[in-house]
C-alpha atoms as a PDB file:
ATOM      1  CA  UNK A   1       0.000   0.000   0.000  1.00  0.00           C
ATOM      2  CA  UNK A   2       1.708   3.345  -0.732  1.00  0.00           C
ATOM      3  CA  UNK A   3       0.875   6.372   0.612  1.00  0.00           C
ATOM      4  CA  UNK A   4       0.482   9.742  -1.706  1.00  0.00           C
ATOM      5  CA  UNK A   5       1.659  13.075   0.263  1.00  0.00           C
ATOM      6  CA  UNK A   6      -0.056  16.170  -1.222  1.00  0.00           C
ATOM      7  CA  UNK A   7       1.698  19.551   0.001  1.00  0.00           C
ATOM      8  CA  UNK A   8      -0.610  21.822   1.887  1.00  0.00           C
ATOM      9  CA  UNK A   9       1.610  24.690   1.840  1.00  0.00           C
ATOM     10  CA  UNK A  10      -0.431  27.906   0.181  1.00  0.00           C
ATOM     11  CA  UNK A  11       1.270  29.328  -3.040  1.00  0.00           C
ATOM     12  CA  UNK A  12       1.712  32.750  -2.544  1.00  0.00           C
ATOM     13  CA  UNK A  13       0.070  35.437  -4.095  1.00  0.00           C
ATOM     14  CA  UNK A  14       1.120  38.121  -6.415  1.00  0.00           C
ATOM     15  CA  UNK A  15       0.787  41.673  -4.982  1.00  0.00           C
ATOM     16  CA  UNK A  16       3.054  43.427  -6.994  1.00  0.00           C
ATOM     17  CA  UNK A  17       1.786  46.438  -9.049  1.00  0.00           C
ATOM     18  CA  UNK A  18       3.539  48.485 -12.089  1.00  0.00           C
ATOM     19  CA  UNK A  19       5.184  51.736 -10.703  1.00  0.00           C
ATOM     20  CA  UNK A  20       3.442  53.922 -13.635  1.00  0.00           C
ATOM     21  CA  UNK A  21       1.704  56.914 -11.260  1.00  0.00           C
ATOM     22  CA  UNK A  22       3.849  56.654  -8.184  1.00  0.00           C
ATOM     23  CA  UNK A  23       6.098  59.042  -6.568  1.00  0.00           C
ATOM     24  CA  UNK A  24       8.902  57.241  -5.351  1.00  0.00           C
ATOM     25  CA  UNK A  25      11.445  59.135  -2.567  1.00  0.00           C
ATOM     26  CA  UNK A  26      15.383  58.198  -3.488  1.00  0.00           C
ATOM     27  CA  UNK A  27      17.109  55.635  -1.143  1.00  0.00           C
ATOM     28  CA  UNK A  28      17.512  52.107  -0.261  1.00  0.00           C
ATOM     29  CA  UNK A  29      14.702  49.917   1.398  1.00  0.00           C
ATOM     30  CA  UNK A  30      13.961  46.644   3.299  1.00  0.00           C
ATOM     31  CA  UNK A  31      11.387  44.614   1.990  1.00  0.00           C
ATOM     32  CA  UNK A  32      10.617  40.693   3.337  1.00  0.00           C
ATOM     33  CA  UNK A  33       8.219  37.794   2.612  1.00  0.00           C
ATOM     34  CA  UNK A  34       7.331  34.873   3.811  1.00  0.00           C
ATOM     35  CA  UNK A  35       4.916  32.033   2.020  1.00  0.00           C
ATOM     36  CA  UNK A  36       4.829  28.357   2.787  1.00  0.00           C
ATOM     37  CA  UNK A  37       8.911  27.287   3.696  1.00  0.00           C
ATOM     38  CA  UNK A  38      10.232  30.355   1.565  1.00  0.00           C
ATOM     39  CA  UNK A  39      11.174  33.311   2.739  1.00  0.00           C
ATOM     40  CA  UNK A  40      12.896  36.225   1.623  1.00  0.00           C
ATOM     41  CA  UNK A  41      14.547  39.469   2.677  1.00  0.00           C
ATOM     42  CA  UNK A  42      15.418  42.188   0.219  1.00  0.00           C
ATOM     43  CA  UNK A  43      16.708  45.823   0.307  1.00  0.00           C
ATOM     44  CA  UNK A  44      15.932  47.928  -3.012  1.00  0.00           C
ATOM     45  CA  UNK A  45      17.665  50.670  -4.453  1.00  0.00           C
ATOM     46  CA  UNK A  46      15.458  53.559  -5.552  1.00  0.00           C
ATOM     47  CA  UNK A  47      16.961  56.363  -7.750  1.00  0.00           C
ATOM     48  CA  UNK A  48      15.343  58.998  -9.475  1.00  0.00           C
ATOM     49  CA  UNK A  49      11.885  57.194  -9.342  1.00  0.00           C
ATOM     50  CA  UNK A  50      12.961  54.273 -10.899  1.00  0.00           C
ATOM     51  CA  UNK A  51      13.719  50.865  -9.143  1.00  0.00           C
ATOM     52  CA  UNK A  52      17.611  50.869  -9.747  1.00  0.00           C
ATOM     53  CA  UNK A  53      18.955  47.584  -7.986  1.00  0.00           C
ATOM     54  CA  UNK A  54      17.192  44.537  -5.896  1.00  0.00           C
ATOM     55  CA  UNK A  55      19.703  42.934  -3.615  1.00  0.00           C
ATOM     56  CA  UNK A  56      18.596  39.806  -1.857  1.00  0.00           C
ATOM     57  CA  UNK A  57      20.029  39.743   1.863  1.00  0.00           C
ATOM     58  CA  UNK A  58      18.514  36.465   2.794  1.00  0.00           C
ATOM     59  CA  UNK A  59      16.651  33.836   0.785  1.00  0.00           C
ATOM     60  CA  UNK A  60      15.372  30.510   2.672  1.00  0.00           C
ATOM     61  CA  UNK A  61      14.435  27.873  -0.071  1.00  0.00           C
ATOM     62  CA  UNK A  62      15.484  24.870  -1.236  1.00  0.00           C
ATOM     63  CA  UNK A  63      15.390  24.390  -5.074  1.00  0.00           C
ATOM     64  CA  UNK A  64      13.908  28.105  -5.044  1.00  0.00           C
ATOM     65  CA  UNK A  65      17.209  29.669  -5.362  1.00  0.00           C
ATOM     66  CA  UNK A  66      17.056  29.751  -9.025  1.00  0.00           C
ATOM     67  CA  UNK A  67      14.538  32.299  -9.406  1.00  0.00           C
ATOM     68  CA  UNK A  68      16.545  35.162  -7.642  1.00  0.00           C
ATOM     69  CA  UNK A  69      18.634  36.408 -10.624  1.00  0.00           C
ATOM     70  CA  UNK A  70      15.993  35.972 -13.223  1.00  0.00           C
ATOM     71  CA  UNK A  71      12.726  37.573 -11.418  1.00  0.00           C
ATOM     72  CA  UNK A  72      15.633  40.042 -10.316  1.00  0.00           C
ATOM     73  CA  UNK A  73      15.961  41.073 -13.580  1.00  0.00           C
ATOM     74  CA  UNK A  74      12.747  40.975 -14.590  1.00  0.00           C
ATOM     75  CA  UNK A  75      11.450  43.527 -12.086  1.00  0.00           C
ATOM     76  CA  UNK A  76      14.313  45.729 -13.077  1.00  0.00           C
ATOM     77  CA  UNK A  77      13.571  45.791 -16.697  1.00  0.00           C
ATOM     78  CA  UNK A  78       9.618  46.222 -16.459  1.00  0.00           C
ATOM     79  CA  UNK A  79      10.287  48.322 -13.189  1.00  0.00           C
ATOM     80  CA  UNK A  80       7.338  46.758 -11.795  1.00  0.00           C
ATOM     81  CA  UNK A  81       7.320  43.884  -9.211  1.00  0.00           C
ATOM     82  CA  UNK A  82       4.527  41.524 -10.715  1.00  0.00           C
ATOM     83  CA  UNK A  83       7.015  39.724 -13.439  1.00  0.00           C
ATOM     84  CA  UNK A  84       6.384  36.198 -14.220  1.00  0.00           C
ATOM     85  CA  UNK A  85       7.568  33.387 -12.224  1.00  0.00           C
ATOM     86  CA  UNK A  86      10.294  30.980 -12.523  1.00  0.00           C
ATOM     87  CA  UNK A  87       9.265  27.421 -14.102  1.00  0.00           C
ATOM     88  CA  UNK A  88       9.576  25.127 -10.850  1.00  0.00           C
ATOM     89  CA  UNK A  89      10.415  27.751  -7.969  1.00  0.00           C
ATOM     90  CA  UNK A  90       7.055  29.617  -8.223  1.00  0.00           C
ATOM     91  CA  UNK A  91       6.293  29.737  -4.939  1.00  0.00           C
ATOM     92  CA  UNK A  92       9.955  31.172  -4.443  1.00  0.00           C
ATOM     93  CA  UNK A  93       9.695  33.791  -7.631  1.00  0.00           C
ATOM     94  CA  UNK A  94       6.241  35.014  -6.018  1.00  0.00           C
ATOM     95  CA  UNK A  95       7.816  35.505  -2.337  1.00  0.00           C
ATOM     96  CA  UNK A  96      10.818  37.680  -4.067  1.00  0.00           C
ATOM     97  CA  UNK A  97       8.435  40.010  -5.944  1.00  0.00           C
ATOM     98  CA  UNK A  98       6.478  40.596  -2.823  1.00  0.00           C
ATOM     99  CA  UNK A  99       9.483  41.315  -0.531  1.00  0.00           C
ATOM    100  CA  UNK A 100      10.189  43.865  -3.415  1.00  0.00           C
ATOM    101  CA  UNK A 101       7.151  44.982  -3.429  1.00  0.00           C
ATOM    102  CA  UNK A 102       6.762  45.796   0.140  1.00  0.00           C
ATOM    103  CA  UNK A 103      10.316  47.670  -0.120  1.00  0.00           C
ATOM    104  CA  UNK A 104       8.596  49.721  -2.980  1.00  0.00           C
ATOM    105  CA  UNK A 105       5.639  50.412  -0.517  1.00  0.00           C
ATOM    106  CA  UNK A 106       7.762  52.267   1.805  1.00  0.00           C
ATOM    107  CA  UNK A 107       9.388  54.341  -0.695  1.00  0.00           C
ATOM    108  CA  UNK A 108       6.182  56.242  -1.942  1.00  0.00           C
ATOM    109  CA  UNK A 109       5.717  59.553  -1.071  1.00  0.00           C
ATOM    110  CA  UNK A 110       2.145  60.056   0.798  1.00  0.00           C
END
């Protein structure tokens, strides 16, 4: 008799949004995430209202890892951080765009 183990970690959701009408204040920001076993710590560069670099300070994951560089990227280029996810680290590509997002959160000017 063999058993079949289904996962009942939640994927996590996207809440990234494009950067089109917000005012963004220059400097560097802490963003984190957690979803499930991944979890993610971030500080973005802002510069000039634009989102300039994404460093990741910690990333718990296992096979996850390989969506840093590409969703990286990706935010960069479309400056926005809902990007699409990494074939087979979703969960992890979806807990990095959040982290950035909530480091984008702080930067807007009220």
């Amino acid at each position: 008799m063999s058993a079949i183990l289904l996962s009942t970690c939640k994927m996590a959701q996207v809440i990234g949004k494009p950067l089109n009408n917000m005012q963004l204040v220059d400097g560097v920001y802490d963003g984190n995430y957690k979803s499930g076993p991944n979890k993610v710590e971030v500080k973005v560069t802002i510069k000039n209202n634009k989102i300039e670099n994404i460093e990741i300070v910690k990333h718990t994951a296992g096979k996850g890892k390989k969506a840093e560089m590409p969703v990286i990227s990706s935010i960069i280029e479309k400056q926005s951080a809902k990007v699409d996810a990494v074939t087979g680290a979703t969960n992890s590509s979806r807990v990095i765009m959040n982290a950035v997002q909530k480091a984008i959160e702080k930067a807007c000017k009220n």
